[in-house]
Every structure is written in structure tokens, then in C-alpha cells.
N, C-alpha and C. Protein backbone atom coordinates (compact mmCIF):
# COMPACT_ATOMS: atom_id res chain seq x y z
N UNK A 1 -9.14 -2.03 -8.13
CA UNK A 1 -9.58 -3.23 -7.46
C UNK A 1 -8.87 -4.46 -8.03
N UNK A 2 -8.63 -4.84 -9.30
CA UNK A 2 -7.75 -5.75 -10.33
C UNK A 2 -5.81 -6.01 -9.19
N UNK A 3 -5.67 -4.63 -9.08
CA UNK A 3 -4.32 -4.81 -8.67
C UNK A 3 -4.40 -5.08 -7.26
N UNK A 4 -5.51 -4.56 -6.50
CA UNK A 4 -5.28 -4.86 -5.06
C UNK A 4 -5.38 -6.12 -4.73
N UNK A 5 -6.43 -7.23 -6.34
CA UNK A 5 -6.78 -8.82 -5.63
C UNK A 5 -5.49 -9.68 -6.37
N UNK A 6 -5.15 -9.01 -7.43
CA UNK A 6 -3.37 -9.54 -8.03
C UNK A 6 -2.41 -9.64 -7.01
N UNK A 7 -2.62 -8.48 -5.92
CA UNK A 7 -1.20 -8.58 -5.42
C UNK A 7 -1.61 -9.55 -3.98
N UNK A 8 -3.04 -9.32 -3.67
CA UNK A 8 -3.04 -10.41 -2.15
C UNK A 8 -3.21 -11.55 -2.90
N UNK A 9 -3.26 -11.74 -4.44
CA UNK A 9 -3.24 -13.19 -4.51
C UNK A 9 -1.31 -13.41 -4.62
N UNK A 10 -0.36 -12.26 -4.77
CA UNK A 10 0.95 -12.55 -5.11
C UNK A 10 1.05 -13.01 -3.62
N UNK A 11 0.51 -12.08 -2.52
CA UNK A 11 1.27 -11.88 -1.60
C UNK A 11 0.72 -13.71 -0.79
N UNK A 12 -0.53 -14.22 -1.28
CA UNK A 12 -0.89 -15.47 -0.75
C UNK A 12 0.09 -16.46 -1.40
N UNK A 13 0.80 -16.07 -2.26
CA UNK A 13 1.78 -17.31 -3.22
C UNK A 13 3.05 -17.11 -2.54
N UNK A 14 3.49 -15.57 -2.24
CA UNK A 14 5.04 -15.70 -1.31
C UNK A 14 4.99 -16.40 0.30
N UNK A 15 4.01 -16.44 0.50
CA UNK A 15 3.51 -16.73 2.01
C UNK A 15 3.57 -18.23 2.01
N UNK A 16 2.96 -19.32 0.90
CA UNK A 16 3.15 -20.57 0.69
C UNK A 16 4.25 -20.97 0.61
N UNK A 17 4.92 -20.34 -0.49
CA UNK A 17 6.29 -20.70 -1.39
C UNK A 17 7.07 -20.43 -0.17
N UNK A 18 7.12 -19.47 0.68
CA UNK A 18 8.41 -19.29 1.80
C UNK A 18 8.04 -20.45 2.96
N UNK A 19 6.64 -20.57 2.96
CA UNK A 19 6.38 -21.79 4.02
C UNK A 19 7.16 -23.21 3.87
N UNK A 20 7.13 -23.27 2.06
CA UNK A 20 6.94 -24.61 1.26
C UNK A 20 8.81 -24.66 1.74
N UNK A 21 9.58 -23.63 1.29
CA UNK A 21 10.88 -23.90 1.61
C UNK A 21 11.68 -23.69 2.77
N UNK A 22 11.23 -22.81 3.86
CA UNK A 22 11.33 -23.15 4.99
C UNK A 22 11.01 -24.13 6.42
N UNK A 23 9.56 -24.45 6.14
CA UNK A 23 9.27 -24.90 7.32
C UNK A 23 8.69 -26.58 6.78
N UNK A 24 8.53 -26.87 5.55
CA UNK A 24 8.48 -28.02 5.74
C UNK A 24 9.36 -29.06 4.98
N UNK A 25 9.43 -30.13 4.29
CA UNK A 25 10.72 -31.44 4.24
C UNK A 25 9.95 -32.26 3.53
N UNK A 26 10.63 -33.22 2.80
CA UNK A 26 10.76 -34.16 2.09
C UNK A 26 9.78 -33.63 1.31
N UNK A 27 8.92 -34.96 0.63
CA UNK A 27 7.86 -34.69 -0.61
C UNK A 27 6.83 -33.86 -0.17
N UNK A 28 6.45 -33.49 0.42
CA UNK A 28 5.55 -32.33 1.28
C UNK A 28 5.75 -31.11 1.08
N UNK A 29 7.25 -30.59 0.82
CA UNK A 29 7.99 -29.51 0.99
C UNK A 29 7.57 -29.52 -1.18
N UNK A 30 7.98 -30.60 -1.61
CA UNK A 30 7.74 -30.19 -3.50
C UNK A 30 6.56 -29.50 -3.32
N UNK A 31 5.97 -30.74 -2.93
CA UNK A 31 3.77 -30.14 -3.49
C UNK A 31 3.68 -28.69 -2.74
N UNK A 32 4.26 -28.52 -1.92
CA UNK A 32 3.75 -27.15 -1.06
C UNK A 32 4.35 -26.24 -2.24
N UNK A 33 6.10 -25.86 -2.51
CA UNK A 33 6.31 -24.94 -3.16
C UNK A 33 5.36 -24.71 -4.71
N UNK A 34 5.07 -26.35 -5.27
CA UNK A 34 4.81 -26.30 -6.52
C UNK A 34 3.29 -25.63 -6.34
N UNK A 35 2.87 -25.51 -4.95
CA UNK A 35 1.39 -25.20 -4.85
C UNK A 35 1.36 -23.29 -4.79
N UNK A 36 2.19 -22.92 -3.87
CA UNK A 36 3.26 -21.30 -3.65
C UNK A 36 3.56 -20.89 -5.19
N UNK A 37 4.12 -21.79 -5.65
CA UNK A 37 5.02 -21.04 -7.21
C UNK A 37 3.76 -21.10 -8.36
N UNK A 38 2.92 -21.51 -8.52
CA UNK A 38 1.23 -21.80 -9.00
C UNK A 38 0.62 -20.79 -9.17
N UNK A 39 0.45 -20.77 -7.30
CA UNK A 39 -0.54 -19.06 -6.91
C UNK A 39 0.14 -17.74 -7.13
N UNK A 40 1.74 -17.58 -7.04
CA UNK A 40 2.51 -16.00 -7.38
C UNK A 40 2.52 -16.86 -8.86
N UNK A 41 2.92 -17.60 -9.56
CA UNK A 41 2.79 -17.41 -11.41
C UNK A 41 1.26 -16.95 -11.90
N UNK A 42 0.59 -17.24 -11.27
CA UNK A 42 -1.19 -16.71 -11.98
C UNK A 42 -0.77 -15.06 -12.05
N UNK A 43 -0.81 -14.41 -11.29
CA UNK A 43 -0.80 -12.97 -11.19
C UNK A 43 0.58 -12.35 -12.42
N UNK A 44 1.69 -13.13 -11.62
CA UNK A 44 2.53 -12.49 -12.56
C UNK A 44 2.31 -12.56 -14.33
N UNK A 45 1.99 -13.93 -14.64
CA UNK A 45 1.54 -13.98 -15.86
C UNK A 45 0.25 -13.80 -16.54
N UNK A 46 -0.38 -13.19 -15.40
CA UNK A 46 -1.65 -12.14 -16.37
C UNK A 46 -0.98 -10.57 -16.29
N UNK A 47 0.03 -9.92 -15.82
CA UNK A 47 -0.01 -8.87 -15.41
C UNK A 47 1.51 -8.68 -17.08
N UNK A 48 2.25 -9.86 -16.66
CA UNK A 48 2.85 -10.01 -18.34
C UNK A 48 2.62 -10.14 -19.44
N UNK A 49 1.39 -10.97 -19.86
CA UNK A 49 0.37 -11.04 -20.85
C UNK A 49 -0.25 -9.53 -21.33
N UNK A 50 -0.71 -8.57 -20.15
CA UNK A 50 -1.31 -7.70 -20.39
C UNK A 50 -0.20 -6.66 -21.24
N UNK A 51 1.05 -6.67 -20.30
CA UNK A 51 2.10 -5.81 -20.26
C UNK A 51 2.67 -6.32 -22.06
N UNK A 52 3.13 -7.18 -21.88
CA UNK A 52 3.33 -7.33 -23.27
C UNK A 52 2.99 -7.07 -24.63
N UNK A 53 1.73 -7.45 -24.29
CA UNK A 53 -0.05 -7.37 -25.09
C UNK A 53 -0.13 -5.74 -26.14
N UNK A 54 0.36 -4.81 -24.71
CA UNK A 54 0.11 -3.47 -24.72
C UNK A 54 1.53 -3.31 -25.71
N UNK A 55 2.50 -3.62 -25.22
CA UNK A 55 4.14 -2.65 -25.93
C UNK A 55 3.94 -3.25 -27.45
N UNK A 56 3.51 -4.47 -27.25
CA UNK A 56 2.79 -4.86 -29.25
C UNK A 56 2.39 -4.17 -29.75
N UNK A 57 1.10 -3.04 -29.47
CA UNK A 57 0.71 -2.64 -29.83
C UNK A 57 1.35 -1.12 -29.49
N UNK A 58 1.82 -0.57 -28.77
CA UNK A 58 2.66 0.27 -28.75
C UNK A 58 3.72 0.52 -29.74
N UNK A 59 4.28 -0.56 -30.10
CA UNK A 59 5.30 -0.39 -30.84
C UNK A 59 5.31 -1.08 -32.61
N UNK A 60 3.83 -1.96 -32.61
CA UNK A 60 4.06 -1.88 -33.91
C UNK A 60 2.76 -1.22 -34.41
N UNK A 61 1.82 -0.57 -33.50
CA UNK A 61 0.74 0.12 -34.11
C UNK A 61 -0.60 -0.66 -34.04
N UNK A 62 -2.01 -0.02 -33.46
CA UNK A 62 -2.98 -1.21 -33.56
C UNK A 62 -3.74 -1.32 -34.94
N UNK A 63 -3.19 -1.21 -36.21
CA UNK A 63 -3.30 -1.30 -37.17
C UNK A 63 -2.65 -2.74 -37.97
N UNK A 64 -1.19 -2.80 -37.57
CA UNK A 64 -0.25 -3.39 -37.87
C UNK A 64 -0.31 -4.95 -37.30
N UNK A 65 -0.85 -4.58 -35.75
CA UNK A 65 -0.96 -5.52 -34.76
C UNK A 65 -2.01 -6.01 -34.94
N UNK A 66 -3.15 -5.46 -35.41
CA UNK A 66 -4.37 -6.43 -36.15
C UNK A 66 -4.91 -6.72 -34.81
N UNK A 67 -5.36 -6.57 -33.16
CA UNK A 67 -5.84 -7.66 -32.71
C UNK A 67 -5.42 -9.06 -32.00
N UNK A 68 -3.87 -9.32 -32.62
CA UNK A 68 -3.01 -10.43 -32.51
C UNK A 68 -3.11 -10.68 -30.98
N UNK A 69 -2.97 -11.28 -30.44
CA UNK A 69 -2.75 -11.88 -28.86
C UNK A 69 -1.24 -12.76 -28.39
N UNK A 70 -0.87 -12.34 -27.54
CA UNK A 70 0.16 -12.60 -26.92
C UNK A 70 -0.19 -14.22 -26.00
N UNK A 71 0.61 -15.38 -26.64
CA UNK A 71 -0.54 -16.41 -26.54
C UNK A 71 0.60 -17.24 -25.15
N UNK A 72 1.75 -17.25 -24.95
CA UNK A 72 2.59 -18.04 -23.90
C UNK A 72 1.98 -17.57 -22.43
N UNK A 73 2.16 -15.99 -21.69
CA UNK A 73 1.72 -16.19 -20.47
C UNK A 73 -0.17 -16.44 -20.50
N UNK A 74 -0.47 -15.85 -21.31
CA UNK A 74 -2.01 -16.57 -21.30
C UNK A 74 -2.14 -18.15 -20.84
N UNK A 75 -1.60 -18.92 -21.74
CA UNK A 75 -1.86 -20.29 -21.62
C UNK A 75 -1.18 -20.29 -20.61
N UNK A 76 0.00 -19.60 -19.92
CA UNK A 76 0.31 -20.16 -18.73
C UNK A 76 -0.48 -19.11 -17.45
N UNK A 77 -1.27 -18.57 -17.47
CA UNK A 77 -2.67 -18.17 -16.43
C UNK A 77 -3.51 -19.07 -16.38
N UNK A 78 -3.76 -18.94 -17.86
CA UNK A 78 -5.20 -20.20 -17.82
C UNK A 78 -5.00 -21.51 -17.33
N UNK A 79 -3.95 -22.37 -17.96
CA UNK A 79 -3.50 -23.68 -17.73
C UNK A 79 -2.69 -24.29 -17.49
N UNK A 80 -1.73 -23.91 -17.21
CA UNK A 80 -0.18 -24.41 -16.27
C UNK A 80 -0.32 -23.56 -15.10
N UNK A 81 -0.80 -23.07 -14.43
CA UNK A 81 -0.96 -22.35 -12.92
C UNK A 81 -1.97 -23.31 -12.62
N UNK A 82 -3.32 -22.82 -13.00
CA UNK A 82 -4.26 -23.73 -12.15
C UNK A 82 -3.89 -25.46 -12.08
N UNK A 83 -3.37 -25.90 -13.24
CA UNK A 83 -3.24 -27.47 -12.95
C UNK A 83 -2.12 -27.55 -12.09
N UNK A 84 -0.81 -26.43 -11.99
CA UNK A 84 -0.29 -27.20 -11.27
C UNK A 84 -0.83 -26.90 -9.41
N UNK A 85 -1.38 -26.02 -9.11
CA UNK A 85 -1.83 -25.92 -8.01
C UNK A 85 -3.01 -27.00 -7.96
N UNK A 86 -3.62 -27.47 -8.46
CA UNK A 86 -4.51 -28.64 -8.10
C UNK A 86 -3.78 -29.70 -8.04
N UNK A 87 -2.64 -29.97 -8.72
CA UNK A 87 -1.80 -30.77 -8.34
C UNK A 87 -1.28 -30.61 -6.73
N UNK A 88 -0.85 -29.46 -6.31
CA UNK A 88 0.03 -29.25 -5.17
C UNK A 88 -0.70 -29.40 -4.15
N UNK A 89 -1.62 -29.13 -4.40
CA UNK A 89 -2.62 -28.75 -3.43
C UNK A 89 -3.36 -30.50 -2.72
N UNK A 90 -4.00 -31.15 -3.89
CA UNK A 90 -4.12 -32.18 -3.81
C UNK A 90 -3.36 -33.01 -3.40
N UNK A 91 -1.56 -33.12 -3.36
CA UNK A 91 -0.67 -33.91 -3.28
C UNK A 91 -0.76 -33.66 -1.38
N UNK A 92 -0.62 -32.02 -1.34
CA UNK A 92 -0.28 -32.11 0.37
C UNK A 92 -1.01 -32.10 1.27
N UNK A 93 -2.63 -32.02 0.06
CA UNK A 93 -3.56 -32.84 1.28
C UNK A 93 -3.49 -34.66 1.50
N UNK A 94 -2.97 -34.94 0.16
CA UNK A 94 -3.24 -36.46 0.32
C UNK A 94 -2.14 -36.70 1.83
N UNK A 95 -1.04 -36.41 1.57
CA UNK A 95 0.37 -36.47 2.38
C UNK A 95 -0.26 -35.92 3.85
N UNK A 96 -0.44 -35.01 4.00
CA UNK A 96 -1.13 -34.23 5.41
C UNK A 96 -2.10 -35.32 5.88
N UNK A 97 -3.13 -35.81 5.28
CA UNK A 97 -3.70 -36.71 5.91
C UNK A 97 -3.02 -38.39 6.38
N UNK A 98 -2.53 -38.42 5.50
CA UNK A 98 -1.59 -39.80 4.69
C UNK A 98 -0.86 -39.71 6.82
N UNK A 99 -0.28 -38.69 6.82
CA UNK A 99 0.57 -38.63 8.03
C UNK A 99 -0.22 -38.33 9.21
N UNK A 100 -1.26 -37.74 9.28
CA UNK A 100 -2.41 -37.16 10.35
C UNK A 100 -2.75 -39.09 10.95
N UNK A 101 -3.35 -40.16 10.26
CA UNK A 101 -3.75 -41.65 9.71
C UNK A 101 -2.50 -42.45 10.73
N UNK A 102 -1.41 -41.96 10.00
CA UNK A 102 -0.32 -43.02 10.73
C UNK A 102 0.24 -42.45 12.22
N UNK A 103 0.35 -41.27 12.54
CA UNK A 103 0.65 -40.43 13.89
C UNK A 103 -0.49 -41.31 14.59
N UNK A 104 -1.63 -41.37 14.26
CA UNK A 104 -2.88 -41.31 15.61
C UNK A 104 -2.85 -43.20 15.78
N UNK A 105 -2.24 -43.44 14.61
CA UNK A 105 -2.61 -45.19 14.95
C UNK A 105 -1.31 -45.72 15.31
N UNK A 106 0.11 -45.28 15.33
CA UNK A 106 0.65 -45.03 16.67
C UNK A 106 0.82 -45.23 18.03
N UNK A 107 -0.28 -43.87 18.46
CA UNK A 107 -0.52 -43.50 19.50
C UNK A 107 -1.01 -44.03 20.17
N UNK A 108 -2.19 -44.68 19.26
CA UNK A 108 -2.85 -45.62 20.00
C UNK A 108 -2.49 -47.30 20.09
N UNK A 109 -1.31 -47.66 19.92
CA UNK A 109 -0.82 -48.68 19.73
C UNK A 109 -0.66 -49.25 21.16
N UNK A 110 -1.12 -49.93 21.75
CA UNK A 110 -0.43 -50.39 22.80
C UNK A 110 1.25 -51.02 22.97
């Protein structure tokens, strides 16, 4: 169950990230990818953390290894993924609305 919600969360980050660099432009197009590259780094860097975690102890013994923790993709699961997707996320709602605001008053411009 771990790998099946890892990978629809990878597969929800390639789906952004290809949106973010294909279909949309200017500052809209950053916050989108940085929001895409966020959601596929969470998965990959718990699944490296783990992977790593393990050949430590594989290879220098869980004696040797004491317990020790593999501390770079951690901190980047825990806290450089989620902030920067609240960043991205937040930026292309501000922008999405920011542009939704100026289209309709426009329109209605005589």
C-alpha cells in the first residue's frame, strides 16, 4: 500500500511538472513546475532515505551503524518539498486569480 500511494503521488508530480513546462508561460509556468518538482521530490526522497538508510546498514553492519540516520533526503521530505510546494502552490493561486480579476474587469469595460 506505501508504494502504490508513493507512486500516484510520483505520478501526480509528473502530471504537474509536464503541465508546468508545457502548457503554461511566464511566472505561472516557475510556481507550477516548482509546485510538480515538490510533489515527485517527496516520494523520491523518502524512497532514497530509506534505500540508503538500509545499504548503511548493509554494508557497515547494524552494530557498527549504531542506529545512525541518513539525515539529507529526510530533511529534504520533511522540509524542502513541503515548503516549496506551499510556495508553488500559493504563488499560482495568487497569479490564477490575480488574472481570473483582470480578464472579467475587461470584459466588462465598456
Amino acid at each position: 500500500m506505501f508504494f502504490v500511494i508513493l507512486s500516484l503521488v510520483a505520478l501526480l508530480g509528473v502530471g504537474t511538472l509536464a503541465f508546468g513546462i508545457w502548457k503554461s508561460s511566464g511566472i505561472l509556468r516557475i510556481f507550477v513546475i516548482l509546485t510538480g518538482a515538490s510533489i515527485l521530490g517527496f516520494p523520491i526522497s523518502v524512497l532514497l532515505h530509506n534505500a540508503i538508510y538500509g545499504l548503511f546498514i548493509l554494508w557497515f553492519g547494524a552494530d557498527l551503524w549504531n542506529g545512525g540516520d541518513e539525515p539529507f533526503f529526510f530533511v529534504m521530505a520533511v522540509f524542502i518539498c513541503p515548503l516549496g510546494f506551499i510556495v508553488g502552490a500559493i504563488g499560482s493561486i495568487v497569479l490564477a486569480v490575480t488574472r481570473f480579476k483582470t480578464k472579467s474587469r475587461v470584459s466588462h469595460v465598456p
